[in-house]
PDB file of N, CA and C in Angstrom:
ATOM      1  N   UNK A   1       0.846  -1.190   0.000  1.00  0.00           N
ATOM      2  CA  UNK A   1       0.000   0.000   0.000  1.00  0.00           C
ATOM      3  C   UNK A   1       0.885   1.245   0.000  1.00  0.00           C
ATOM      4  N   UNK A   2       0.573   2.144  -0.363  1.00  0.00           N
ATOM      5  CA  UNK A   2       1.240   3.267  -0.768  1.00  0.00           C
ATOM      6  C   UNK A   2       0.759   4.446   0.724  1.00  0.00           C
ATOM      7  N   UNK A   3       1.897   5.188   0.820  1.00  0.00           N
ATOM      8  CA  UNK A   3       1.531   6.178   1.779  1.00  0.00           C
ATOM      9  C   UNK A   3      -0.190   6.883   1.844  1.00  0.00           C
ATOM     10  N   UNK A   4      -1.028   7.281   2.867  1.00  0.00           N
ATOM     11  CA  UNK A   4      -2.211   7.382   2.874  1.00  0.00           C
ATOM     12  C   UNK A   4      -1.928   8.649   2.231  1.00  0.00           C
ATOM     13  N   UNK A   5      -2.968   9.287   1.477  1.00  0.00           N
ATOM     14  CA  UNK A   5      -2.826  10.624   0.782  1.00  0.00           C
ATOM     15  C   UNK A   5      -4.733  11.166   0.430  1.00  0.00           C
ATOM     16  N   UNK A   6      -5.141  11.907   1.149  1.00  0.00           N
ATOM     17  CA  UNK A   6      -6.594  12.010   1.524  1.00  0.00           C
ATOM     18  C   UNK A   6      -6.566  13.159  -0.020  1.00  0.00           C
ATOM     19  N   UNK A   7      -7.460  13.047  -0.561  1.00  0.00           N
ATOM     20  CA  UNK A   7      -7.688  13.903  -1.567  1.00  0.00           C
ATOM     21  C   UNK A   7      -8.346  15.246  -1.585  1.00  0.00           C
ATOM     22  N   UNK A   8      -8.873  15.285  -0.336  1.00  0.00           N
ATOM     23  CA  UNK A   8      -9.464  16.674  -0.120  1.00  0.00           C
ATOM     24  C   UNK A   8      -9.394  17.027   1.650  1.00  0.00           C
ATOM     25  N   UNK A   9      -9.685  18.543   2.176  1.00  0.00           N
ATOM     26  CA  UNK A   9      -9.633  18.769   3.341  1.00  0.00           C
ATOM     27  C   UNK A   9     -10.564  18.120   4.278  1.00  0.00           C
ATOM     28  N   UNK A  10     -10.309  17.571   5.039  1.00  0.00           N
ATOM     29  CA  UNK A  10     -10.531  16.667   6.430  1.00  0.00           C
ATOM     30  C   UNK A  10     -11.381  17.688   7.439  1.00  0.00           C
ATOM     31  N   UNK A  11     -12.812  17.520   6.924  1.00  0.00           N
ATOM     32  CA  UNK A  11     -13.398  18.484   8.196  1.00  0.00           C
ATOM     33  C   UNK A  11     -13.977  17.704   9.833  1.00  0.00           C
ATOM     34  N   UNK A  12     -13.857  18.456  10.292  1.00  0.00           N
ATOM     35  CA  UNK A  12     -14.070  18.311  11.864  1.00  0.00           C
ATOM     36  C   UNK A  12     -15.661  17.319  11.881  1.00  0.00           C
ATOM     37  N   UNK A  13     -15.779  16.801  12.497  1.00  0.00           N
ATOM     38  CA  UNK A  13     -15.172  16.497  13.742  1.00  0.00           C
ATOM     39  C   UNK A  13     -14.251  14.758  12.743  1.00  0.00           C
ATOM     40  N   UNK A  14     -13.415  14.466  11.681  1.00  0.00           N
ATOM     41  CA  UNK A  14     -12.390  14.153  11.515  1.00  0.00           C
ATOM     42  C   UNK A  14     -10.943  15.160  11.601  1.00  0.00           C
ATOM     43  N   UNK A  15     -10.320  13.970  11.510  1.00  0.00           N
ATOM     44  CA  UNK A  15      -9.151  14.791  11.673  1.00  0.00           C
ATOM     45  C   UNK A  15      -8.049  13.818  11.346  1.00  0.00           C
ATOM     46  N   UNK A  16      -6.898  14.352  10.253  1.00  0.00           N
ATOM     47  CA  UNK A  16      -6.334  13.611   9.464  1.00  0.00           C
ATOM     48  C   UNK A  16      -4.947  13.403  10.874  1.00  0.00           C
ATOM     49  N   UNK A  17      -4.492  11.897  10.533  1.00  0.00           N
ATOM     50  CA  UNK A  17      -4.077  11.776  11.437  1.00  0.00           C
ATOM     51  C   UNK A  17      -2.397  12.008  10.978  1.00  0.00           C
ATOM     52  N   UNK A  18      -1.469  12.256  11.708  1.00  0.00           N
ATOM     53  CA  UNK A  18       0.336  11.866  11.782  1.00  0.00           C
ATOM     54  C   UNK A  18       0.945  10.612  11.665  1.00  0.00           C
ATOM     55  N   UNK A  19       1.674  10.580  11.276  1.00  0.00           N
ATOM     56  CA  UNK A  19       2.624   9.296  11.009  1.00  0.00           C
ATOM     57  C   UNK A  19       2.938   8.531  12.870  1.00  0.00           C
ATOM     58  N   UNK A  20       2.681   8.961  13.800  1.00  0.00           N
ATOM     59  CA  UNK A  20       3.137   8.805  15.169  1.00  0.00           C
ATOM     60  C   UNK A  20       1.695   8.453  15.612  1.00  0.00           C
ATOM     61  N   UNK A  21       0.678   9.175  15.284  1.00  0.00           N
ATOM     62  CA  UNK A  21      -0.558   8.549  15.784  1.00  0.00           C
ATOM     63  C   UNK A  21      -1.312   7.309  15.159  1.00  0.00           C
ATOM     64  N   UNK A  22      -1.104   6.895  13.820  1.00  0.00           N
ATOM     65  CA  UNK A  22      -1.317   5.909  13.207  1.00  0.00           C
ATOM     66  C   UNK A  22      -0.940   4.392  13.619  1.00  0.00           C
ATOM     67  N   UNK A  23      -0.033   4.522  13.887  1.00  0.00           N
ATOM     68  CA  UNK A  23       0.647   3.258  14.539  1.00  0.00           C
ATOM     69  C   UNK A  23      -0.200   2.451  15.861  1.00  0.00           C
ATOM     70  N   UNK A  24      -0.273   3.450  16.503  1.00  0.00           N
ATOM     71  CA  UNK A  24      -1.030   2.672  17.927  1.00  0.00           C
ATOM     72  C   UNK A  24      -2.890   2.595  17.595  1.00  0.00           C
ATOM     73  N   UNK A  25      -3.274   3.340  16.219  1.00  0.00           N
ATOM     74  CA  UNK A  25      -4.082   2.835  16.029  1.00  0.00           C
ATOM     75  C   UNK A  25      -4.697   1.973  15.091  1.00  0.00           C
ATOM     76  N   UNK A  26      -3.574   1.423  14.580  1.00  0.00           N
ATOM     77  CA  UNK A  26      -2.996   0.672  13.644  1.00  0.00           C
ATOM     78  C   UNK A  26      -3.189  -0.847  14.493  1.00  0.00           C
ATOM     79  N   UNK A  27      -2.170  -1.120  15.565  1.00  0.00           N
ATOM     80  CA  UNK A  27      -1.889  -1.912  16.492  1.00  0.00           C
ATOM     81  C   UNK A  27      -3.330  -2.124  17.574  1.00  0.00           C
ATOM     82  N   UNK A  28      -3.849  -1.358  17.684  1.00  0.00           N
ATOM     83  CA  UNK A  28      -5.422  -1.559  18.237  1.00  0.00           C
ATOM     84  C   UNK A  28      -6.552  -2.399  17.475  1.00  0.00           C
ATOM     85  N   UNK A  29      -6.471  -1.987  16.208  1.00  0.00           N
ATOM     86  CA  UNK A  29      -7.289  -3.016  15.418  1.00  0.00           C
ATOM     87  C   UNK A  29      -6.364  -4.275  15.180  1.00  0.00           C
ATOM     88  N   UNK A  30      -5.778  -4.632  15.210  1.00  0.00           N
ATOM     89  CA  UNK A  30      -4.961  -5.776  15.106  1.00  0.00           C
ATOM     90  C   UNK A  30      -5.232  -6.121  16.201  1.00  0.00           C
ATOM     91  N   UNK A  31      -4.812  -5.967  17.363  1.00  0.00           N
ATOM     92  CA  UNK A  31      -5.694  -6.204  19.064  1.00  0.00           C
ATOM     93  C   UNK A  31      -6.792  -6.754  18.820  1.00  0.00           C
ATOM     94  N   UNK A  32      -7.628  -6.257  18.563  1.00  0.00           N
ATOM     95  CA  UNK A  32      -9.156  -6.352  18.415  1.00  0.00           C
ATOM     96  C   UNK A  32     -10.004  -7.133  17.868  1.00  0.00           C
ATOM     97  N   UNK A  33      -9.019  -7.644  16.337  1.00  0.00           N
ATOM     98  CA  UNK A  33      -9.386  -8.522  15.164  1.00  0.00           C
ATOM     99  C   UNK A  33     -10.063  -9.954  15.162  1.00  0.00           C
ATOM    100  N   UNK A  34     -10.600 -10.591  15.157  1.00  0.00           N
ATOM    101  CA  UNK A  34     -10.720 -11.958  15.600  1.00  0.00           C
ATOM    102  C   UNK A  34     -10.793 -12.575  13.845  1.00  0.00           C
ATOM    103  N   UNK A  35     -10.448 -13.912  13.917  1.00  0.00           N
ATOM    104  CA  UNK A  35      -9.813 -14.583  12.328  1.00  0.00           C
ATOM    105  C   UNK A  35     -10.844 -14.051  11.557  1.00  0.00           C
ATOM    106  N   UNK A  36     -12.406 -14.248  11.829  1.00  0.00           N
ATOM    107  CA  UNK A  36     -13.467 -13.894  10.856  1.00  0.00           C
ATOM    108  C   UNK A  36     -13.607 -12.543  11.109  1.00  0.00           C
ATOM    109  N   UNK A  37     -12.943 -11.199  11.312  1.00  0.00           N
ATOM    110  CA  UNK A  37     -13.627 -10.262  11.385  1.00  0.00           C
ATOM    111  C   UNK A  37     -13.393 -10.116   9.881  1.00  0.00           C
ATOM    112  N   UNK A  38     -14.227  -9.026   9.139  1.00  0.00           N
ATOM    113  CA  UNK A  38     -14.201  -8.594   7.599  1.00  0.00           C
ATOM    114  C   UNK A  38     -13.125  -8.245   7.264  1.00  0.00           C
ATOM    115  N   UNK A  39     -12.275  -7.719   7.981  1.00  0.00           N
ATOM    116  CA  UNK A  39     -10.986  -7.409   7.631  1.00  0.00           C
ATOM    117  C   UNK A  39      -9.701  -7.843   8.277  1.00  0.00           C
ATOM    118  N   UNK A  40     -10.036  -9.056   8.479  1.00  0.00           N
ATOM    119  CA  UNK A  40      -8.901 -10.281   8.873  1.00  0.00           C
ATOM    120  C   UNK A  40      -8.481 -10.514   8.089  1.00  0.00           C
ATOM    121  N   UNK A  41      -6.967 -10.631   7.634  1.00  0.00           N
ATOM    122  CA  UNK A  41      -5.943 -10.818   6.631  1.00  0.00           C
ATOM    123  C   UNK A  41      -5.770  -9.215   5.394  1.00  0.00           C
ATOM    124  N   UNK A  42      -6.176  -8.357   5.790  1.00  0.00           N
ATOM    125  CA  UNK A  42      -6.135  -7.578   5.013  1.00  0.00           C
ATOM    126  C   UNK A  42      -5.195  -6.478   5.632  1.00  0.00           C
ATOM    127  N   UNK A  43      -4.625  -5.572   4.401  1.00  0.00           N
ATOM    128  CA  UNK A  43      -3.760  -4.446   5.332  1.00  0.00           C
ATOM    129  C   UNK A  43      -4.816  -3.455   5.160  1.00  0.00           C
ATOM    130  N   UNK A  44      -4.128  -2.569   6.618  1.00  0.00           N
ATOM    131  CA  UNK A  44      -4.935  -1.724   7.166  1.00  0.00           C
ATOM    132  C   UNK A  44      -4.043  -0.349   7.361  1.00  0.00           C
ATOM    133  N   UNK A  45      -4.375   0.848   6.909  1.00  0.00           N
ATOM    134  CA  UNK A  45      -3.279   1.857   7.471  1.00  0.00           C
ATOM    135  C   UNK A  45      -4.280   3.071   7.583  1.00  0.00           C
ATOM    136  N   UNK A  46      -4.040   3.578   9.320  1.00  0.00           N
ATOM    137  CA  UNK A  46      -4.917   4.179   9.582  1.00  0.00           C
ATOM    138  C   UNK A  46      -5.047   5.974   8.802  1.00  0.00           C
ATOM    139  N   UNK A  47      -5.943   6.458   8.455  1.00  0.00           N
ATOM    140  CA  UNK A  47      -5.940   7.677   7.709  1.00  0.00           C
ATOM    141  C   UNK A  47      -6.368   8.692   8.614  1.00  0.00           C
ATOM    142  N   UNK A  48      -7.815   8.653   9.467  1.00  0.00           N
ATOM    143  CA  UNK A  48      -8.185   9.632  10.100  1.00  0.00           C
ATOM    144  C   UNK A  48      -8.933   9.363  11.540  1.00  0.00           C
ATOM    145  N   UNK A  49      -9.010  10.382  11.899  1.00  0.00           N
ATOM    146  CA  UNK A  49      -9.873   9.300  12.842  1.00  0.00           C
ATOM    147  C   UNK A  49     -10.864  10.739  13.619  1.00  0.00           C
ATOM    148  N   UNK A  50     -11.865  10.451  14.274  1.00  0.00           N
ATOM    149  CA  UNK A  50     -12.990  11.503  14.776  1.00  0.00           C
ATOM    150  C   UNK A  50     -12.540  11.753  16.470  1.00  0.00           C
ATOM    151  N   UNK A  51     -12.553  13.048  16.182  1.00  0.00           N
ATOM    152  CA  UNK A  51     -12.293  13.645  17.545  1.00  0.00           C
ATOM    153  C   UNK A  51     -12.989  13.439  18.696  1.00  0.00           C
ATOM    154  N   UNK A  52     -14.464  12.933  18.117  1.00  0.00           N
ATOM    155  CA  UNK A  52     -15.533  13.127  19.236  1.00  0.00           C
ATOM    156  C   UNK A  52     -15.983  11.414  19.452  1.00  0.00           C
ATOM    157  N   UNK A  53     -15.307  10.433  18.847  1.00  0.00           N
ATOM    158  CA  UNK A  53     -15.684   9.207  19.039  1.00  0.00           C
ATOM    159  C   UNK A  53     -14.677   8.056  18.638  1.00  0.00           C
ATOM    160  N   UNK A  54     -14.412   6.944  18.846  1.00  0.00           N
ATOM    161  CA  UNK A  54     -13.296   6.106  18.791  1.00  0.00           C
ATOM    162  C   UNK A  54     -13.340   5.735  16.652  1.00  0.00           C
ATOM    163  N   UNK A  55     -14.327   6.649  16.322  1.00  0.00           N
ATOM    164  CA  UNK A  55     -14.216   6.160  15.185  1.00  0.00           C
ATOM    165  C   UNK A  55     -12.492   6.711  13.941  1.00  0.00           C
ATOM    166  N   UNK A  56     -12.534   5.296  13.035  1.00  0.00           N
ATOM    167  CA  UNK A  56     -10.980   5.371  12.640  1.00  0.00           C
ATOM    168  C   UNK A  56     -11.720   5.000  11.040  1.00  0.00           C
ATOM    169  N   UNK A  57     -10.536   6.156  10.094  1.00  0.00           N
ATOM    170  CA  UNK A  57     -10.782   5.705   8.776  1.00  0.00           C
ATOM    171  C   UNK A  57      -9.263   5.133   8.384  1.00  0.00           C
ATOM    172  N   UNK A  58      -9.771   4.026   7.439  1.00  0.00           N
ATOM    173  CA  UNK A  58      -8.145   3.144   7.223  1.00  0.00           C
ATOM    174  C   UNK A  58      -8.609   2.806   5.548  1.00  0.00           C
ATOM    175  N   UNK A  59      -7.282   3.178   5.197  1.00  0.00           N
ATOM    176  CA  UNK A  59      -6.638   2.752   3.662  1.00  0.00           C
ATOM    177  C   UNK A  59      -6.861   1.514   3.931  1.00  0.00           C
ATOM    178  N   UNK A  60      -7.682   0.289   3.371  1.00  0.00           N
ATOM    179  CA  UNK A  60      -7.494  -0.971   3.034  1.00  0.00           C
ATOM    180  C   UNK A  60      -7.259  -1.431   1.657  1.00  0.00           C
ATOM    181  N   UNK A  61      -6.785  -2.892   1.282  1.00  0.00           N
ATOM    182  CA  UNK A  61      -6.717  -3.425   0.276  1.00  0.00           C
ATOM    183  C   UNK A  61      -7.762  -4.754   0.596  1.00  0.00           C
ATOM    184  N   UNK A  62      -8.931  -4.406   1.318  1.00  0.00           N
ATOM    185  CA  UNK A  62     -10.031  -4.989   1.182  1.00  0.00           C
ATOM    186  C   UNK A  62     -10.447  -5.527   0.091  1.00  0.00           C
ATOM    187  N   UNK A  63     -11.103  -6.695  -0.711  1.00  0.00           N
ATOM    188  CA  UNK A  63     -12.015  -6.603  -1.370  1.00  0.00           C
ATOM    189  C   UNK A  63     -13.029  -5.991  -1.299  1.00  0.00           C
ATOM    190  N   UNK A  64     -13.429  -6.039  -0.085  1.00  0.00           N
ATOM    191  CA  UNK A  64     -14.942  -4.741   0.068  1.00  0.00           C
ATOM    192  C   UNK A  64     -14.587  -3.656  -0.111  1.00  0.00           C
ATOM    193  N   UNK A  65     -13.542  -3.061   0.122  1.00  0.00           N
ATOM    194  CA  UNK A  65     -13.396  -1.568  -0.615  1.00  0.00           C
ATOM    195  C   UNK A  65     -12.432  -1.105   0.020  1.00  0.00           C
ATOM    196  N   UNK A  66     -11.829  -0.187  -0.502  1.00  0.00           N
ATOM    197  CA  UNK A  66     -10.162   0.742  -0.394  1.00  0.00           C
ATOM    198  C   UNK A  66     -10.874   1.214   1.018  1.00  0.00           C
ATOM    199  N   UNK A  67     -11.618   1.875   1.882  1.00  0.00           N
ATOM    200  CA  UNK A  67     -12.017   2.870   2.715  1.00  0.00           C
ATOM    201  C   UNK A  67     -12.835   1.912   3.517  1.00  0.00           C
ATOM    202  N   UNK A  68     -12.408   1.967   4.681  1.00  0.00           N
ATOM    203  CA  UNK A  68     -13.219   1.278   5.907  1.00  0.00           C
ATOM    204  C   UNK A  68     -13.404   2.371   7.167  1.00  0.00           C
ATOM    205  N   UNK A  69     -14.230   2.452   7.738  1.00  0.00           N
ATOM    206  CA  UNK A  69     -14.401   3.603   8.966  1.00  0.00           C
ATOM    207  C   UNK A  69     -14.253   2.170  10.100  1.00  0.00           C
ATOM    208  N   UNK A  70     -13.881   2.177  11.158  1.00  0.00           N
ATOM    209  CA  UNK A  70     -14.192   0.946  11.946  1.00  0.00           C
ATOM    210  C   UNK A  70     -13.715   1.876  13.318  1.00  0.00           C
ATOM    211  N   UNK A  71     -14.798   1.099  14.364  1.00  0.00           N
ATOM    212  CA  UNK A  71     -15.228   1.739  15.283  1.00  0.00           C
ATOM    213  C   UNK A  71     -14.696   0.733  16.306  1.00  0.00           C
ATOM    214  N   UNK A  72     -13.210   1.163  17.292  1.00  0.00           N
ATOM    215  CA  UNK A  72     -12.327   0.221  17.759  1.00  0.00           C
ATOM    216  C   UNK A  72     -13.370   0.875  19.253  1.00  0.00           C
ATOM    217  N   UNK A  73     -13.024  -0.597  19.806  1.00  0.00           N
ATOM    218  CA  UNK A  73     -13.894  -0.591  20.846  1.00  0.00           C
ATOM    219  C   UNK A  73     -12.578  -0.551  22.046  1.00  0.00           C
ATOM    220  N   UNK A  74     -10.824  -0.590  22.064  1.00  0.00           N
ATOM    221  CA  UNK A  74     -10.247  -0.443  23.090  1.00  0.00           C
ATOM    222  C   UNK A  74     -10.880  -1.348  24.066  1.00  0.00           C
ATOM    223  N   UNK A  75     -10.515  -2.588  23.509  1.00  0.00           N
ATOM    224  CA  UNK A  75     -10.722  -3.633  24.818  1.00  0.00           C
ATOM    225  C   UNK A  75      -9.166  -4.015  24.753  1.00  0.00           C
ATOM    226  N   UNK A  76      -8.264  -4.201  23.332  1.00  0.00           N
ATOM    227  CA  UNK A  76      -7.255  -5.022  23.650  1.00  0.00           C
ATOM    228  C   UNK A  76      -7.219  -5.752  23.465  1.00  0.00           C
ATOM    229  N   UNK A  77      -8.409  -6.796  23.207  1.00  0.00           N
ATOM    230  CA  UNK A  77      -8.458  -8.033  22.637  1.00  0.00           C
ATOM    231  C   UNK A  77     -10.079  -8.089  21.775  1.00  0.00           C
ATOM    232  N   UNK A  78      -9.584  -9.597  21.080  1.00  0.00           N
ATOM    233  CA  UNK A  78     -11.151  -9.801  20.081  1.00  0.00           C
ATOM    234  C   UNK A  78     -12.127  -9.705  20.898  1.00  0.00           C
ATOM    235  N   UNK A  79     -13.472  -9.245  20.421  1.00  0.00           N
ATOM    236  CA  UNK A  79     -14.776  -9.259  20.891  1.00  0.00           C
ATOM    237  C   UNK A  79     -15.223 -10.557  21.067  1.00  0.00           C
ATOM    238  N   UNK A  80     -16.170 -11.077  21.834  1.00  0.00           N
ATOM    239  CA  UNK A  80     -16.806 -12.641  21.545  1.00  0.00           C
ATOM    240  C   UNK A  80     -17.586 -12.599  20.175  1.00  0.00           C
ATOM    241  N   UNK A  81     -18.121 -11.586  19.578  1.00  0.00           N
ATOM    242  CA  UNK A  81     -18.434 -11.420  18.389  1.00  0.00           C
ATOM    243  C   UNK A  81     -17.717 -10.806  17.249  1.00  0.00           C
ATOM    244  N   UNK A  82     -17.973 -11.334  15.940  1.00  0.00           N
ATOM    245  CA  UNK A  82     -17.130 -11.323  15.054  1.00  0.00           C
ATOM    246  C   UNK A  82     -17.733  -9.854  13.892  1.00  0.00           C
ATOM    247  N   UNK A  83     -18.536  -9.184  14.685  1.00  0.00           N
ATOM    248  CA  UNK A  83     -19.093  -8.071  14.410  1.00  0.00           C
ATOM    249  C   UNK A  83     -18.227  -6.871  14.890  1.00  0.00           C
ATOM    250  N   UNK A  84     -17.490  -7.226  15.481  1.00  0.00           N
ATOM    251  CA  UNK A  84     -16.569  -5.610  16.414  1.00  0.00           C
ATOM    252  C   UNK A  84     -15.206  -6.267  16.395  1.00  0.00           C
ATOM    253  N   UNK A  85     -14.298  -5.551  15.902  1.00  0.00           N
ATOM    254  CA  UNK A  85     -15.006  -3.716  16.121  1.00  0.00           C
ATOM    255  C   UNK A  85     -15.874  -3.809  14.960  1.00  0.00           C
ATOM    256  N   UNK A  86     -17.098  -3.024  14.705  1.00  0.00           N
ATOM    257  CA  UNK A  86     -17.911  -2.685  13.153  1.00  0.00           C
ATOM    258  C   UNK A  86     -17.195  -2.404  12.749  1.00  0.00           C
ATOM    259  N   UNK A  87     -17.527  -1.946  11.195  1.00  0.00           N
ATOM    260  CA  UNK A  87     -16.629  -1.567   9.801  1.00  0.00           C
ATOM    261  C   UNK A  87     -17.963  -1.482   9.400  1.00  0.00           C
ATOM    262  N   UNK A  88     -17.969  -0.366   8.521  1.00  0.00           N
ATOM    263  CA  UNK A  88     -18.358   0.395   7.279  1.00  0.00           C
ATOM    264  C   UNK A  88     -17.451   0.645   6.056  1.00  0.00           C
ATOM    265  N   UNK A  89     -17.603  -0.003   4.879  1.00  0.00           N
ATOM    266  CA  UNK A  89     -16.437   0.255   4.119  1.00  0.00           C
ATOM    267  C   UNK A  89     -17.112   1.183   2.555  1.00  0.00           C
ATOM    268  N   UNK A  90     -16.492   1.518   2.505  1.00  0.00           N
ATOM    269  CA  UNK A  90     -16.669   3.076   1.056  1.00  0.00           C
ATOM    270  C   UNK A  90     -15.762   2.475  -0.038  1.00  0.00           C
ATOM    271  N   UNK A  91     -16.590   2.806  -0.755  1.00  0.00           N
ATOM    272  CA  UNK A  91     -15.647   2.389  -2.646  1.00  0.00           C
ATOM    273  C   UNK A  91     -14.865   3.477  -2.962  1.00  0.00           C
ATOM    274  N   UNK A  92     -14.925   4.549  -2.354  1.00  0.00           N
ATOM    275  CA  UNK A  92     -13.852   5.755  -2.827  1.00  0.00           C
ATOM    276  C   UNK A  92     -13.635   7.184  -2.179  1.00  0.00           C
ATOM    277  N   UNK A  93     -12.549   7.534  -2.520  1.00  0.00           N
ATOM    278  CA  UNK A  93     -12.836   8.866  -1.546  1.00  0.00           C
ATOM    279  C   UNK A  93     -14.142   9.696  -1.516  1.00  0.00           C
ATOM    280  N   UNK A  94     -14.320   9.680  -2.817  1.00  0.00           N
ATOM    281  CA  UNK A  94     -15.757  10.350  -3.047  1.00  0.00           C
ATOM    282  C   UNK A  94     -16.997   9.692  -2.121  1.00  0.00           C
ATOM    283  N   UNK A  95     -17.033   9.024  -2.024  1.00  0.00           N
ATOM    284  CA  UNK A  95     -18.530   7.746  -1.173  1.00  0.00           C
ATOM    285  C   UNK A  95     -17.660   8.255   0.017  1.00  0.00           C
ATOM    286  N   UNK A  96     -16.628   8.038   0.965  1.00  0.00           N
ATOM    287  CA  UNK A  96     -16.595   8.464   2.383  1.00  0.00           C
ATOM    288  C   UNK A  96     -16.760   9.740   2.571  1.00  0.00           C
ATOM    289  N   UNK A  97     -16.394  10.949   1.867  1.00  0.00           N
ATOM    290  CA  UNK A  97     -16.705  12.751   1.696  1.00  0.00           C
ATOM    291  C   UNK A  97     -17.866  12.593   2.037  1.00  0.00           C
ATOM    292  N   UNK A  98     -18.910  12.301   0.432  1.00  0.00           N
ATOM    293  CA  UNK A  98     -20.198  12.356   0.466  1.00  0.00           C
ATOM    294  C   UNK A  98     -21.154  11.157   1.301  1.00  0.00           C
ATOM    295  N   UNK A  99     -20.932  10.473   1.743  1.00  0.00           N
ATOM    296  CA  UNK A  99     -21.988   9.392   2.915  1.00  0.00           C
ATOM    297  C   UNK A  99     -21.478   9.780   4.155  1.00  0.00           C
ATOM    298  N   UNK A 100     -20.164   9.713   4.255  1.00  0.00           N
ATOM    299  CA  UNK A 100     -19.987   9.865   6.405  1.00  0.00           C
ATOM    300  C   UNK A 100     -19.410  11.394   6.204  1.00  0.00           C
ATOM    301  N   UNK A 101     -18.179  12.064   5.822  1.00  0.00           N
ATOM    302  CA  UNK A 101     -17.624  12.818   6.385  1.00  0.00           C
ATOM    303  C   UNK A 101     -17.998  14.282   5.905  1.00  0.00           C
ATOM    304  N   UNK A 102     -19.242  14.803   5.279  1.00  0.00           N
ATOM    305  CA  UNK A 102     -19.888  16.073   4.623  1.00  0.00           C
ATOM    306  C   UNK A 102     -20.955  15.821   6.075  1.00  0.00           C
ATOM    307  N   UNK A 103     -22.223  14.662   6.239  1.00  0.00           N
ATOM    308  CA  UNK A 103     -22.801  14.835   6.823  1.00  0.00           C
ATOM    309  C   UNK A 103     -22.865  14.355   8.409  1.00  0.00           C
ATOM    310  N   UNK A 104     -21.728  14.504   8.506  1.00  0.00           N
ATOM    311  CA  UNK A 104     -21.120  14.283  10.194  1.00  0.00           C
ATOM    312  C   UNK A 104     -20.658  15.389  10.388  1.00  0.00           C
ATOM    313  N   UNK A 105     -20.129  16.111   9.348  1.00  0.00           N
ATOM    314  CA  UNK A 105     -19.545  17.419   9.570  1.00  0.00           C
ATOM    315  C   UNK A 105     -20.833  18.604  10.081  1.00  0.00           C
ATOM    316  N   UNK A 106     -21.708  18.285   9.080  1.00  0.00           N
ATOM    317  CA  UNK A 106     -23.047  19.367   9.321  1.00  0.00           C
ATOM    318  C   UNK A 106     -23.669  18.548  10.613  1.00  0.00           C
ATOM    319  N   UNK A 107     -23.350  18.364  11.112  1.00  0.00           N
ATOM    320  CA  UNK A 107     -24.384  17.213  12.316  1.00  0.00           C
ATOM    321  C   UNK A 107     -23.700  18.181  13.829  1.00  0.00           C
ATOM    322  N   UNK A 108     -22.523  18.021  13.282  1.00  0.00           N
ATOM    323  CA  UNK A 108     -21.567  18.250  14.397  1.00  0.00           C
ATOM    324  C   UNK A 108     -21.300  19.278  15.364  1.00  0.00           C
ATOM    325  N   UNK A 109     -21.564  19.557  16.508  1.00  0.00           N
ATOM    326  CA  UNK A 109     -21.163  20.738  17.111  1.00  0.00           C
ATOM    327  C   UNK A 109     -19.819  20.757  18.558  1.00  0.00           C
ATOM    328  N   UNK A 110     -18.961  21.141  18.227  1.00  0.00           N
ATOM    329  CA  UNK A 110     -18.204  21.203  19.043  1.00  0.00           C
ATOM    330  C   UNK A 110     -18.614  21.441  20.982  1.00  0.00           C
TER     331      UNK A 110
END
C-alpha cells in the first residue's frame, strides 16, 4: 500500500491523522481482530480518525473496498463477536466525503 494521501480537506469532527498517531491505532485493530472479522488478513493503514468518538478511517486493500471507517472498541483483545469492532467500508474517496464525512460534519457541534 502506498503512503495514505486524503484527496481533499478533512473536516471536523475528523481529523487527518500523523505518522506517530497511526501506529497505535494501527496496532489496536490488530488487538481487536478476531480470524473472521471482515478485515482479517487484510492491510490496514490508519488515515483519520474523529475527535468526538473512537471512530478510525483506514486505507485498506479490502475486497470490500479501499475505505473502511471501523469503530475500535479499546478492549485489547477480540470481541466474543465477530461483528466488532464494526466496519463500514466506502468504494472511494468520493462515497466516504459524500456518505460519512460532509454529513457528520453538518451534524456536528463542538
Amino acid at each position: 500500500m502506498n503512503p495514505p494521501s486524503i484527496p481533499f480537506q478533512i473536516l471536523e469532527p475528523w481529523l487527518a491523522l500523523q505518522n506517530e498517531e497511526r501506529a497505535s491505532l494501527e496496532t489496536e485493530l490488530a488487538k481487536e481482530m478476531r480470524p473472521d472479522h471482515v478485515l482479517s488478513g487484510a492491510e490496514c493503514r490508519a488515515v483519520a480518525c474523529r475527535c468526538d468518538c473512537d471512530d478510525v478511517l483506514f486505507e485498506t486493500n479490502s475486497q470490500q473496498g479501499p475505505l473502511a471507517v471501523v469503530h475500535l472498541t479499546w478492549s485489547g483483545m477480540p470481541d466474543q463477536f465477530a461483528q466488532w469492532p464494526s466496519t463500514r467500508f466506502f468504494d472511494s474517496w468520493e462515497a466516504f466525503k459524500i456518505q460519512e464525512m460532509i454529513p457528520e460534519h453538518q451534524a456536528y457541534t463542538p
